[in-house]
PDB file of N, CA and C in Angstrom:
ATOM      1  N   UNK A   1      99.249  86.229  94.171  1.00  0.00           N
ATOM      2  CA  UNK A   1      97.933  85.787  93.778  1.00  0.00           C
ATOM      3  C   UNK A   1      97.606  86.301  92.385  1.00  0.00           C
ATOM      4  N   UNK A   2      97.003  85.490  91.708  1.00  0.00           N
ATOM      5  CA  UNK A   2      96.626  85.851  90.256  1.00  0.00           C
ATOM      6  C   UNK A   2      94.961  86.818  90.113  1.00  0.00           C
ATOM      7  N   UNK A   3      94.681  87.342  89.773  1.00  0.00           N
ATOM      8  CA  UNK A   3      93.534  88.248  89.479  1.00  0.00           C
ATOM      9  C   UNK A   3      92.300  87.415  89.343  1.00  0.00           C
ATOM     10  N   UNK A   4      92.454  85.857  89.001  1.00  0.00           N
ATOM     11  CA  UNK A   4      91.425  85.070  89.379  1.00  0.00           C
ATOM     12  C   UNK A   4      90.624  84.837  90.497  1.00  0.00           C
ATOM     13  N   UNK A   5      91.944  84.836  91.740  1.00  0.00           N
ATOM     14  CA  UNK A   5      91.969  84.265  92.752  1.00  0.00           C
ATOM     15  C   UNK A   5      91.209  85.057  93.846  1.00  0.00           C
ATOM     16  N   UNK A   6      90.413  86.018  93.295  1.00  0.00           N
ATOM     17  CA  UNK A   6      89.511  87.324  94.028  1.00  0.00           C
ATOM     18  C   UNK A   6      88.493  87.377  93.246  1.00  0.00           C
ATOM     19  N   UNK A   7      87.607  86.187  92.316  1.00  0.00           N
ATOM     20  CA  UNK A   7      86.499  86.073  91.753  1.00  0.00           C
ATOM     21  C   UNK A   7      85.729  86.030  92.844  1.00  0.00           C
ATOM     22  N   UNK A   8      86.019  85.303  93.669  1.00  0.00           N
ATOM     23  CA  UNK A   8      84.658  85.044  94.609  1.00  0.00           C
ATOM     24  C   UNK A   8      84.475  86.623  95.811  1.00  0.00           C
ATOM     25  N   UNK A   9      85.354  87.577  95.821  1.00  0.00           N
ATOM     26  CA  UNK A   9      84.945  88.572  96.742  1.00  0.00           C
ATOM     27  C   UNK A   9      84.284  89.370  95.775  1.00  0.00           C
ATOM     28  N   UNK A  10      83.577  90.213  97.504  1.00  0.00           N
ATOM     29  CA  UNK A  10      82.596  91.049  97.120  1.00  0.00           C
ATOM     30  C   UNK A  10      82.933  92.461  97.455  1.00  0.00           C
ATOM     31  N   UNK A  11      83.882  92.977  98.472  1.00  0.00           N
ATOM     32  CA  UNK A  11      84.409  94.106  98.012  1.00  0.00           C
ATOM     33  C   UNK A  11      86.112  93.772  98.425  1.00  0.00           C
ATOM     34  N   UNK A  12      86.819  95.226  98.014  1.00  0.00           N
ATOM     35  CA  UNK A  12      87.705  95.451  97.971  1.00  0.00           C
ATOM     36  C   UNK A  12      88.173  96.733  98.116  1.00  0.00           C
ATOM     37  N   UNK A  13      89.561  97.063  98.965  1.00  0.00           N
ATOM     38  CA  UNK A  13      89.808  98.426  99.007  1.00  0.00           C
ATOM     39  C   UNK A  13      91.127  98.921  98.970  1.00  0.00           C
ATOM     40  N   UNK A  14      91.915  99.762  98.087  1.00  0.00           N
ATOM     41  CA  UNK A  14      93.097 100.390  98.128  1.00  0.00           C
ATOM     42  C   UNK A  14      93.609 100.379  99.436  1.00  0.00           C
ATOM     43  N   UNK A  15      94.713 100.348  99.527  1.00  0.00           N
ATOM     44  CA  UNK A  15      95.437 101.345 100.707  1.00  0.00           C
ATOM     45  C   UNK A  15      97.052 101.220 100.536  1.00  0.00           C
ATOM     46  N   UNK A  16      97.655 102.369 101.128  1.00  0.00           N
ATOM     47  CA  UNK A  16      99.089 102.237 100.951  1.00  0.00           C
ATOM     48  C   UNK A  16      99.637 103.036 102.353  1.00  0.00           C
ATOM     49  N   UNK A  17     100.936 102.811 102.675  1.00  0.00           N
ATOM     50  CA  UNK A  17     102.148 102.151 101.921  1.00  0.00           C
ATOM     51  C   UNK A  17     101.920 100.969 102.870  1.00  0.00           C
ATOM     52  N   UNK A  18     102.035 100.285 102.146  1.00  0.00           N
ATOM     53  CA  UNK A  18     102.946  98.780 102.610  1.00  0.00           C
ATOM     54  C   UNK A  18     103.799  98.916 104.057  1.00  0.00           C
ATOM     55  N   UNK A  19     103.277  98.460 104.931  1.00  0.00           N
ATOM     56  CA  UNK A  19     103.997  98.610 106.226  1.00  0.00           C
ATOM     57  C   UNK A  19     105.241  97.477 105.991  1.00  0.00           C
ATOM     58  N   UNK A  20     104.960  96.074 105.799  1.00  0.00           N
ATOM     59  CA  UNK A  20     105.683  94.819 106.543  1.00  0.00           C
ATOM     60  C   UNK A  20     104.928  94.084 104.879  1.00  0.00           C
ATOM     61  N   UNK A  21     106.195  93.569 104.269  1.00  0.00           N
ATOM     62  CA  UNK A  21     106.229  92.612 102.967  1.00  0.00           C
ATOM     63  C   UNK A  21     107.032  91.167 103.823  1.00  0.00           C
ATOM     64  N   UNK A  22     106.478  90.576 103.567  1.00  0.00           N
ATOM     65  CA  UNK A  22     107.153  88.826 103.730  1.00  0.00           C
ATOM     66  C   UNK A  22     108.238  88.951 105.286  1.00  0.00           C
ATOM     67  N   UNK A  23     107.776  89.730 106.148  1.00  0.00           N
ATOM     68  CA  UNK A  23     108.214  89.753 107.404  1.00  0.00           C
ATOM     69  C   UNK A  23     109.243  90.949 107.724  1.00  0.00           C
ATOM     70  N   UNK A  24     109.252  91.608 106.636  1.00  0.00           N
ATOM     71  CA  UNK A  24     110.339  92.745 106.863  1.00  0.00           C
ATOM     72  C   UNK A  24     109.527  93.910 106.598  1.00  0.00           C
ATOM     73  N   UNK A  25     109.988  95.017 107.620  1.00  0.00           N
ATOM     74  CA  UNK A  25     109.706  96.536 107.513  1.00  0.00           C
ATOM     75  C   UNK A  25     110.228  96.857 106.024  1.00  0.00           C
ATOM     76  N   UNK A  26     109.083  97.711 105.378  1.00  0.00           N
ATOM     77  CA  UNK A  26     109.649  98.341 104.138  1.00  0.00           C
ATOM     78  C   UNK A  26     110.572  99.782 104.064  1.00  0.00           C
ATOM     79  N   UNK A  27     111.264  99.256 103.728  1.00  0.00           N
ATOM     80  CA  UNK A  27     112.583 100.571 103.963  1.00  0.00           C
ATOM     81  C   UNK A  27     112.324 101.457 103.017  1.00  0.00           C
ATOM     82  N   UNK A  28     111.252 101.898 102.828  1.00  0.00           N
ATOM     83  CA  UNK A  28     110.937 103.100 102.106  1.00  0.00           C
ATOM     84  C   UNK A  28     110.158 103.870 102.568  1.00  0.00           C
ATOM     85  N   UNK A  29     109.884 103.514 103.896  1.00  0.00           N
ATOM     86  CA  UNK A  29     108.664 103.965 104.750  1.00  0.00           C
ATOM     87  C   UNK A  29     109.553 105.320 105.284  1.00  0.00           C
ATOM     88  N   UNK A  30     108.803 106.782 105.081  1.00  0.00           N
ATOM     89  CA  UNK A  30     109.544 107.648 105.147  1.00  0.00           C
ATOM     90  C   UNK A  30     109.912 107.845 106.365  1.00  0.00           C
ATOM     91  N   UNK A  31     110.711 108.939 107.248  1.00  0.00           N
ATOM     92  CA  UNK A  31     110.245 109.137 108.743  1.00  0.00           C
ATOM     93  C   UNK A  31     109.311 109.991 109.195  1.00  0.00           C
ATOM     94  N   UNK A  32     108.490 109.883 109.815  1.00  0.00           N
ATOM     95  CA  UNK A  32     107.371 110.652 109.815  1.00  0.00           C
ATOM     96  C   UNK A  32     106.978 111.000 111.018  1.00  0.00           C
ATOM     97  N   UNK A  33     106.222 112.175 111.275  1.00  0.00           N
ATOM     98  CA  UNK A  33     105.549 111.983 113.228  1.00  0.00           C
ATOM     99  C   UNK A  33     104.720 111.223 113.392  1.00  0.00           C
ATOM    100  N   UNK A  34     104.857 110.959 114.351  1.00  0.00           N
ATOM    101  CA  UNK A  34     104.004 109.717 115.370  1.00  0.00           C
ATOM    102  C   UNK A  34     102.035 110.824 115.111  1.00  0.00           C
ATOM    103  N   UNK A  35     101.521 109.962 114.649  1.00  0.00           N
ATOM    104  CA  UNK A  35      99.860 110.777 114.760  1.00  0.00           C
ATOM    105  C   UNK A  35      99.271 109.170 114.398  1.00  0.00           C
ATOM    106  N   UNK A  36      98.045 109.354 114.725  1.00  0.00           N
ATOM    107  CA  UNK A  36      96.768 108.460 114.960  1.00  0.00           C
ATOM    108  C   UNK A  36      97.104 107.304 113.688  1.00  0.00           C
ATOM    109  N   UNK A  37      97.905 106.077 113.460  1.00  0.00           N
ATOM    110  CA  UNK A  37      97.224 105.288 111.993  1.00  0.00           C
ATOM    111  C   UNK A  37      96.859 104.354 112.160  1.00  0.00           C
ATOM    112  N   UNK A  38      95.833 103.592 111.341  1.00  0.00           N
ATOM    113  CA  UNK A  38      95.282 102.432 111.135  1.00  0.00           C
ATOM    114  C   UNK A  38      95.941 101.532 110.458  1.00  0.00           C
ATOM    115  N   UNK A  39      96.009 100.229 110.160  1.00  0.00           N
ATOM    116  CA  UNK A  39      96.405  99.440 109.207  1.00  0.00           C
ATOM    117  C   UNK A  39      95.915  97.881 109.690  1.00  0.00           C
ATOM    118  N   UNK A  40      96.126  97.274 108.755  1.00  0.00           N
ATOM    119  CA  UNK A  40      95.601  95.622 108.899  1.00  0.00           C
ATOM    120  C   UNK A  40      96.783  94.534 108.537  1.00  0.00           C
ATOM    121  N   UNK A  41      97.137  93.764 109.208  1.00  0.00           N
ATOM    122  CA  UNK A  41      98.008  92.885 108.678  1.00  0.00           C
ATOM    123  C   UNK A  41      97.756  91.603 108.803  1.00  0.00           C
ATOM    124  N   UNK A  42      98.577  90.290 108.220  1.00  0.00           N
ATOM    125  CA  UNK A  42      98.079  89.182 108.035  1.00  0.00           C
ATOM    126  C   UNK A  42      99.461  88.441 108.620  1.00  0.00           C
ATOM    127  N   UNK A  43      98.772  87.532 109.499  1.00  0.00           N
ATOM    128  CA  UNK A  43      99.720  86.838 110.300  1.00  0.00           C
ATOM    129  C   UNK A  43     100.038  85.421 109.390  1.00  0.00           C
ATOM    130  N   UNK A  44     100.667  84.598 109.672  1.00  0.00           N
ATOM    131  CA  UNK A  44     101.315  83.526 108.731  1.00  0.00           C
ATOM    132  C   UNK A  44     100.287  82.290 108.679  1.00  0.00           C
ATOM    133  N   UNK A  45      99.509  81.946 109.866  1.00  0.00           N
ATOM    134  CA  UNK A  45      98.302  81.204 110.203  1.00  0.00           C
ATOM    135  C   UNK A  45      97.049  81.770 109.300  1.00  0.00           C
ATOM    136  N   UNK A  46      97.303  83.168 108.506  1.00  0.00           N
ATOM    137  CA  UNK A  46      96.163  83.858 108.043  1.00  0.00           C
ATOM    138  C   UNK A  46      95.524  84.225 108.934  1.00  0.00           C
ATOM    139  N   UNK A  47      95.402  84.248 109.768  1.00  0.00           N
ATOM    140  CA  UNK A  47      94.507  85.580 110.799  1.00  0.00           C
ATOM    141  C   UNK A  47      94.791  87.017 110.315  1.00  0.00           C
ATOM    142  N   UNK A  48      93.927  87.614 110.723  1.00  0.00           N
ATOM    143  CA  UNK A  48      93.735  88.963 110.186  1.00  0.00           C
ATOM    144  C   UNK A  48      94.158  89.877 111.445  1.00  0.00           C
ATOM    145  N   UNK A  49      95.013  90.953 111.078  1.00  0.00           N
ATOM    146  CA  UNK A  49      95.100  91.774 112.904  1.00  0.00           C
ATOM    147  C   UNK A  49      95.068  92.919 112.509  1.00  0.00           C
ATOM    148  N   UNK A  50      94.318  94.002 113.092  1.00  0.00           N
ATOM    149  CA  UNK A  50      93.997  95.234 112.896  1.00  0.00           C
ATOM    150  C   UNK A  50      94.113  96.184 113.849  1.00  0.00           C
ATOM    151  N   UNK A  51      94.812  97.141 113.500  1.00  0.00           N
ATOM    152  CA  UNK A  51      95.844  98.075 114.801  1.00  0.00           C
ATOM    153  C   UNK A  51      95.153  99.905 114.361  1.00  0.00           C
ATOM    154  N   UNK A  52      94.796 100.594 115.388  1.00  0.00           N
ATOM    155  CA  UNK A  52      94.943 101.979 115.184  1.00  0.00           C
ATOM    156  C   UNK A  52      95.719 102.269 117.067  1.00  0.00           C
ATOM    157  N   UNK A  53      97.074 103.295 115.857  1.00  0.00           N
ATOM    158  CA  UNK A  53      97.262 103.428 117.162  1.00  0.00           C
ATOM    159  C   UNK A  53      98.388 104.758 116.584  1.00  0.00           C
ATOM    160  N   UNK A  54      99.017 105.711 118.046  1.00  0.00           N
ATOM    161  CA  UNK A  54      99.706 106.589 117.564  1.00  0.00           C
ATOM    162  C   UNK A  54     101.264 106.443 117.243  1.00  0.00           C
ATOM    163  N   UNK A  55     101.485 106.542 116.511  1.00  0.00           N
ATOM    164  CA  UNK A  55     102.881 105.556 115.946  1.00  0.00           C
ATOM    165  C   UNK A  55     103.463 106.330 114.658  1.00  0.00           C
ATOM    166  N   UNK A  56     105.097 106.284 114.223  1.00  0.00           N
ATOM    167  CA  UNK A  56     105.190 107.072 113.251  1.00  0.00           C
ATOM    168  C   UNK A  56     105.124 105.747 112.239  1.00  0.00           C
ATOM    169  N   UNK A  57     105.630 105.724 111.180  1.00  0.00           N
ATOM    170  CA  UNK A  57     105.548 104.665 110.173  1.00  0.00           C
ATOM    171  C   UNK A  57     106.953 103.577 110.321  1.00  0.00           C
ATOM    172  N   UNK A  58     107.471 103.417 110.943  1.00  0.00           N
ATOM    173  CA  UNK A  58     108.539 103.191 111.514  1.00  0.00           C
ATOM    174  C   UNK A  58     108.034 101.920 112.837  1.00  0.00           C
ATOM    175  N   UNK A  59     107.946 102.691 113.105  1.00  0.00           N
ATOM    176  CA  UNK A  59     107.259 101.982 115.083  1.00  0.00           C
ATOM    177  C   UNK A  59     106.185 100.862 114.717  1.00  0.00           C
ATOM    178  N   UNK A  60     105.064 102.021 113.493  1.00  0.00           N
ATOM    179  CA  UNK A  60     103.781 100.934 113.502  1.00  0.00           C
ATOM    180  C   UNK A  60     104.004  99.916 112.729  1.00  0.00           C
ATOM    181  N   UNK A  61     105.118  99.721 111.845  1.00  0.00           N
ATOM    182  CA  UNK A  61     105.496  99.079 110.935  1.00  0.00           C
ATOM    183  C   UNK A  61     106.154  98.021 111.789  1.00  0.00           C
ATOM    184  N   UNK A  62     107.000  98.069 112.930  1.00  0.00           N
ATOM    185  CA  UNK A  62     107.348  97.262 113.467  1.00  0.00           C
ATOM    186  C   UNK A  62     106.502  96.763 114.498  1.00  0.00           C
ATOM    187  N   UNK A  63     105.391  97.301 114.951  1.00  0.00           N
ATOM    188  CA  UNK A  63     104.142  96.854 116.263  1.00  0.00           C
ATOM    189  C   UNK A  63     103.260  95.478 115.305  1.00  0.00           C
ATOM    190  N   UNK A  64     103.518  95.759 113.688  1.00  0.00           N
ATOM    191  CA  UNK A  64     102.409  94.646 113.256  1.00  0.00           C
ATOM    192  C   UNK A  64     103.782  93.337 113.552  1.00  0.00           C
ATOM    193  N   UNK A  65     105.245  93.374 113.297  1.00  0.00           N
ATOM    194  CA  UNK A  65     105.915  92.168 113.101  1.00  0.00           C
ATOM    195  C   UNK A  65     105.874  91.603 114.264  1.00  0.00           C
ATOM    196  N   UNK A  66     105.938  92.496 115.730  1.00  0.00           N
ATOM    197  CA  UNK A  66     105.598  91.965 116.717  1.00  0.00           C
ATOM    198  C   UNK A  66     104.345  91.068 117.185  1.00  0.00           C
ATOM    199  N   UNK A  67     103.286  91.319 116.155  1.00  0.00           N
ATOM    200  CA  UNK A  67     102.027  91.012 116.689  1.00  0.00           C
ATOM    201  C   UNK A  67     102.231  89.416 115.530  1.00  0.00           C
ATOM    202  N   UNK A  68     103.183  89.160 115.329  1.00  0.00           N
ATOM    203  CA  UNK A  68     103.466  88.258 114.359  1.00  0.00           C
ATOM    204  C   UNK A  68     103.396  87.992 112.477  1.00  0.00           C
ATOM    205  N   UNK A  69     102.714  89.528 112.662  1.00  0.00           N
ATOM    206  CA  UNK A  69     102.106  89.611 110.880  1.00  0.00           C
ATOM    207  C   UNK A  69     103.506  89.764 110.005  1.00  0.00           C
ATOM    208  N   UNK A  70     103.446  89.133 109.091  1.00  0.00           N
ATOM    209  CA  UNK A  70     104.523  88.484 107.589  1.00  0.00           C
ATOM    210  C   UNK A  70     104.052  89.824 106.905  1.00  0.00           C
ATOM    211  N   UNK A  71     102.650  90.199 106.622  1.00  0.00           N
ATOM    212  CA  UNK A  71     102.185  91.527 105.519  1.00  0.00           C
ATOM    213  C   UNK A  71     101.520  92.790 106.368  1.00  0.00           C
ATOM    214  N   UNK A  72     101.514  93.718 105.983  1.00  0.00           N
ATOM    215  CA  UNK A  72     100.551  94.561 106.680  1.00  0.00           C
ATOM    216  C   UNK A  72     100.574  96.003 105.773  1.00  0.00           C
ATOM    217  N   UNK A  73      99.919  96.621 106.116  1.00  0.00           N
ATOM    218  CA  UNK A  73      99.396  97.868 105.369  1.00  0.00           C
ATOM    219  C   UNK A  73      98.892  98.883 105.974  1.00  0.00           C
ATOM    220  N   UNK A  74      99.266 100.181 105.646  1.00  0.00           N
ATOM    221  CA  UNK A  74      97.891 101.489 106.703  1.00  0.00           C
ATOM    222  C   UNK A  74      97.214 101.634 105.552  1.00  0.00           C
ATOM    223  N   UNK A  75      95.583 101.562 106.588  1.00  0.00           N
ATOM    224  CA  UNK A  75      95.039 101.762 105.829  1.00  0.00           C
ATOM    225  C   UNK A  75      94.300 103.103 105.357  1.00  0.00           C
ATOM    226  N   UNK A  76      94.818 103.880 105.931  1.00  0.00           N
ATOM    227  CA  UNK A  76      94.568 105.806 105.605  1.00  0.00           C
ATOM    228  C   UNK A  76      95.761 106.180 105.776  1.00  0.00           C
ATOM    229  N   UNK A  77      95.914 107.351 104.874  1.00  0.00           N
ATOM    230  CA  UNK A  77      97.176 108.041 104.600  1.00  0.00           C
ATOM    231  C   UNK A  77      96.869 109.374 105.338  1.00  0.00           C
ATOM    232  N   UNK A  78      96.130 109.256 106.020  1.00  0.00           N
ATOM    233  CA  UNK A  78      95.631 110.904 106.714  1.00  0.00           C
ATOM    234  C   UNK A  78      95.276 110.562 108.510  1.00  0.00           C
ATOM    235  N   UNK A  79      95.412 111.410 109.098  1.00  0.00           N
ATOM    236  CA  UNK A  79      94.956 110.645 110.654  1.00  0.00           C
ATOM    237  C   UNK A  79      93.854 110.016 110.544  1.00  0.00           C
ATOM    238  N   UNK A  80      93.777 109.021 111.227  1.00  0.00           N
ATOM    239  CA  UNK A  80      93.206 107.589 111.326  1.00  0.00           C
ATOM    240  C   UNK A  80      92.129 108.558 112.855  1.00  0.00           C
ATOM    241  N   UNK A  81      90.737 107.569 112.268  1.00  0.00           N
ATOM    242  CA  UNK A  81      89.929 107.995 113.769  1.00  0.00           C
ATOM    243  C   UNK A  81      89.404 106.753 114.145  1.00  0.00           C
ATOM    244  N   UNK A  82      88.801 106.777 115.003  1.00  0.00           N
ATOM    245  CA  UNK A  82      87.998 105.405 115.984  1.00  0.00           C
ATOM    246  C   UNK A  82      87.168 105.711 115.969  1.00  0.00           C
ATOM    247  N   UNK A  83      85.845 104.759 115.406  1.00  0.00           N
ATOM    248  CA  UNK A  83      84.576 104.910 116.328  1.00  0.00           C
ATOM    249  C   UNK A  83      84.062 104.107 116.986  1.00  0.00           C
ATOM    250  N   UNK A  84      83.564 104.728 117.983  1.00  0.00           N
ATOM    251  CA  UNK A  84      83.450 103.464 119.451  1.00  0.00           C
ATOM    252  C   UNK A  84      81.740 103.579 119.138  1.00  0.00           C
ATOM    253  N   UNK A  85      81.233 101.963 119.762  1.00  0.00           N
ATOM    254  CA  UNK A  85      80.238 102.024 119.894  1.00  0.00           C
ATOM    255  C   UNK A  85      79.280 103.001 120.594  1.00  0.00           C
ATOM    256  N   UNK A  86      79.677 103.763 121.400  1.00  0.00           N
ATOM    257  CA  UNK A  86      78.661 104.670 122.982  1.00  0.00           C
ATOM    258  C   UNK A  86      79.149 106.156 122.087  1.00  0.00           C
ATOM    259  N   UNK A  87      79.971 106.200 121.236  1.00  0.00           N
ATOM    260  CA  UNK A  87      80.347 107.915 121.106  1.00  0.00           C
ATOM    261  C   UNK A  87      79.433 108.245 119.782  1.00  0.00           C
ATOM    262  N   UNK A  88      79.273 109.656 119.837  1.00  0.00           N
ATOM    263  CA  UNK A  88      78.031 110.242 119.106  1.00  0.00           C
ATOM    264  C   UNK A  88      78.815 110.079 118.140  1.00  0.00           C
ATOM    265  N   UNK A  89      78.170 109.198 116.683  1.00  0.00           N
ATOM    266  CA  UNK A  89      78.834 109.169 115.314  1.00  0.00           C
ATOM    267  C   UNK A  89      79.256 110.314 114.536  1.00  0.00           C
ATOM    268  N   UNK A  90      79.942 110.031 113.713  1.00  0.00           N
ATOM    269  CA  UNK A  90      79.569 111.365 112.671  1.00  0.00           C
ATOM    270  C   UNK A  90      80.244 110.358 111.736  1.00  0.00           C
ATOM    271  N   UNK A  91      78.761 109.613 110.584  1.00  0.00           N
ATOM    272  CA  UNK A  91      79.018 109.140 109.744  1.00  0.00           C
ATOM    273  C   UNK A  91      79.779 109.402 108.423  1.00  0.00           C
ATOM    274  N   UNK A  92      79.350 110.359 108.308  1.00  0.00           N
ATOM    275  CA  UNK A  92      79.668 111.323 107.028  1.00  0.00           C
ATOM    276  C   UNK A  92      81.016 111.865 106.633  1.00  0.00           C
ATOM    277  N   UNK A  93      81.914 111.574 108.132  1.00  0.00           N
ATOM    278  CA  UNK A  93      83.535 111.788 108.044  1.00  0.00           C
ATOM    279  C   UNK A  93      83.974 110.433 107.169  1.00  0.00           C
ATOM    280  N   UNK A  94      83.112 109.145 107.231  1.00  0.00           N
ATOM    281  CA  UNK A  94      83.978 107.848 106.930  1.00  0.00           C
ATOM    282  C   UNK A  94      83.871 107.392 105.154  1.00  0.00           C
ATOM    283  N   UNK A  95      84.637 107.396 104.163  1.00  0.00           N
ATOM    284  CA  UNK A  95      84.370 107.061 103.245  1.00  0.00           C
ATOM    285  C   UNK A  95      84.012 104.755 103.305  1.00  0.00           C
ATOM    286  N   UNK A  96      84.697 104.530 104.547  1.00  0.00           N
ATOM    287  CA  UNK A  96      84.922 102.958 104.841  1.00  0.00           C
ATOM    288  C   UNK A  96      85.010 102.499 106.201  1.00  0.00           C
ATOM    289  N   UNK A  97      83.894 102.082 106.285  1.00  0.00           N
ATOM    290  CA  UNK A  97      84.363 101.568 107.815  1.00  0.00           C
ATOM    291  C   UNK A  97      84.576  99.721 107.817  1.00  0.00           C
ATOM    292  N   UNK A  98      85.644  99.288 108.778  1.00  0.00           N
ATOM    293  CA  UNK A  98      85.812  98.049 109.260  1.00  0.00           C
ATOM    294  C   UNK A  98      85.275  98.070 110.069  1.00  0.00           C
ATOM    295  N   UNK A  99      84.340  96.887 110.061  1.00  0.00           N
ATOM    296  CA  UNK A  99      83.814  96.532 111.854  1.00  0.00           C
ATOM    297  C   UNK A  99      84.403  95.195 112.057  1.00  0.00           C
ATOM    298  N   UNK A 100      84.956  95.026 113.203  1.00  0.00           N
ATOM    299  CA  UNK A 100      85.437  94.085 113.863  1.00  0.00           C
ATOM    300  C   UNK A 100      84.336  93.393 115.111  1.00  0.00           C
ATOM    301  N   UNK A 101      83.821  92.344 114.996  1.00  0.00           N
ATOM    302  CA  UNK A 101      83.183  91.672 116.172  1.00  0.00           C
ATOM    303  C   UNK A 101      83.956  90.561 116.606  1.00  0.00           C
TER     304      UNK A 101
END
């Protein structure tokens, strides 16, 4: 995509590493322990799929190709948390939250 092609959004946000490029695990993904990560990936239909789960970079990298996603990404480089609707917040931990409805 060209730098044009994101005139019309309204935000945007870093994240790395690159889980899954054009349907393949990125083989640079170090080995790592399995702890809490998030990431988002994009299935070939363009649907959007969004995973937190405990996985090393390896596993979760392969849980998005299963779920059919071509791209995907974590999106924190630090343990990943959940917040559920019923649990007492603590806003102030989140620099970004996704809400999914």
């Amino acid at each position: 995509m060209k730098q044009s092609d994101y005139t019309k959004s309204d935000f945007a946000i870093q994240a790395e590493p690159i889980l899954v490029w054009n349907g393949k695990i990125n083989r640079r993904l170090p080995k790592d322990k399995e702890i809490t990560r998030n990431g988002v990936g994009i299935k070939k239909d363009g649907m959007v799929y969004f995973a937190c789960l405990k996985l090393g970079y390896q596993k979760f990298a392969q849980h998005f190709i299963e779920q059919g996603c071509i791209s995907a990404i974590q999106l924190d480089n630090k343990q990943a948390e959940i917040w559920q609707k019923d649990a007492k917040p603590s806003y102030s931990r989140y620099a970004t939250i996704i809400v999914v409805e």
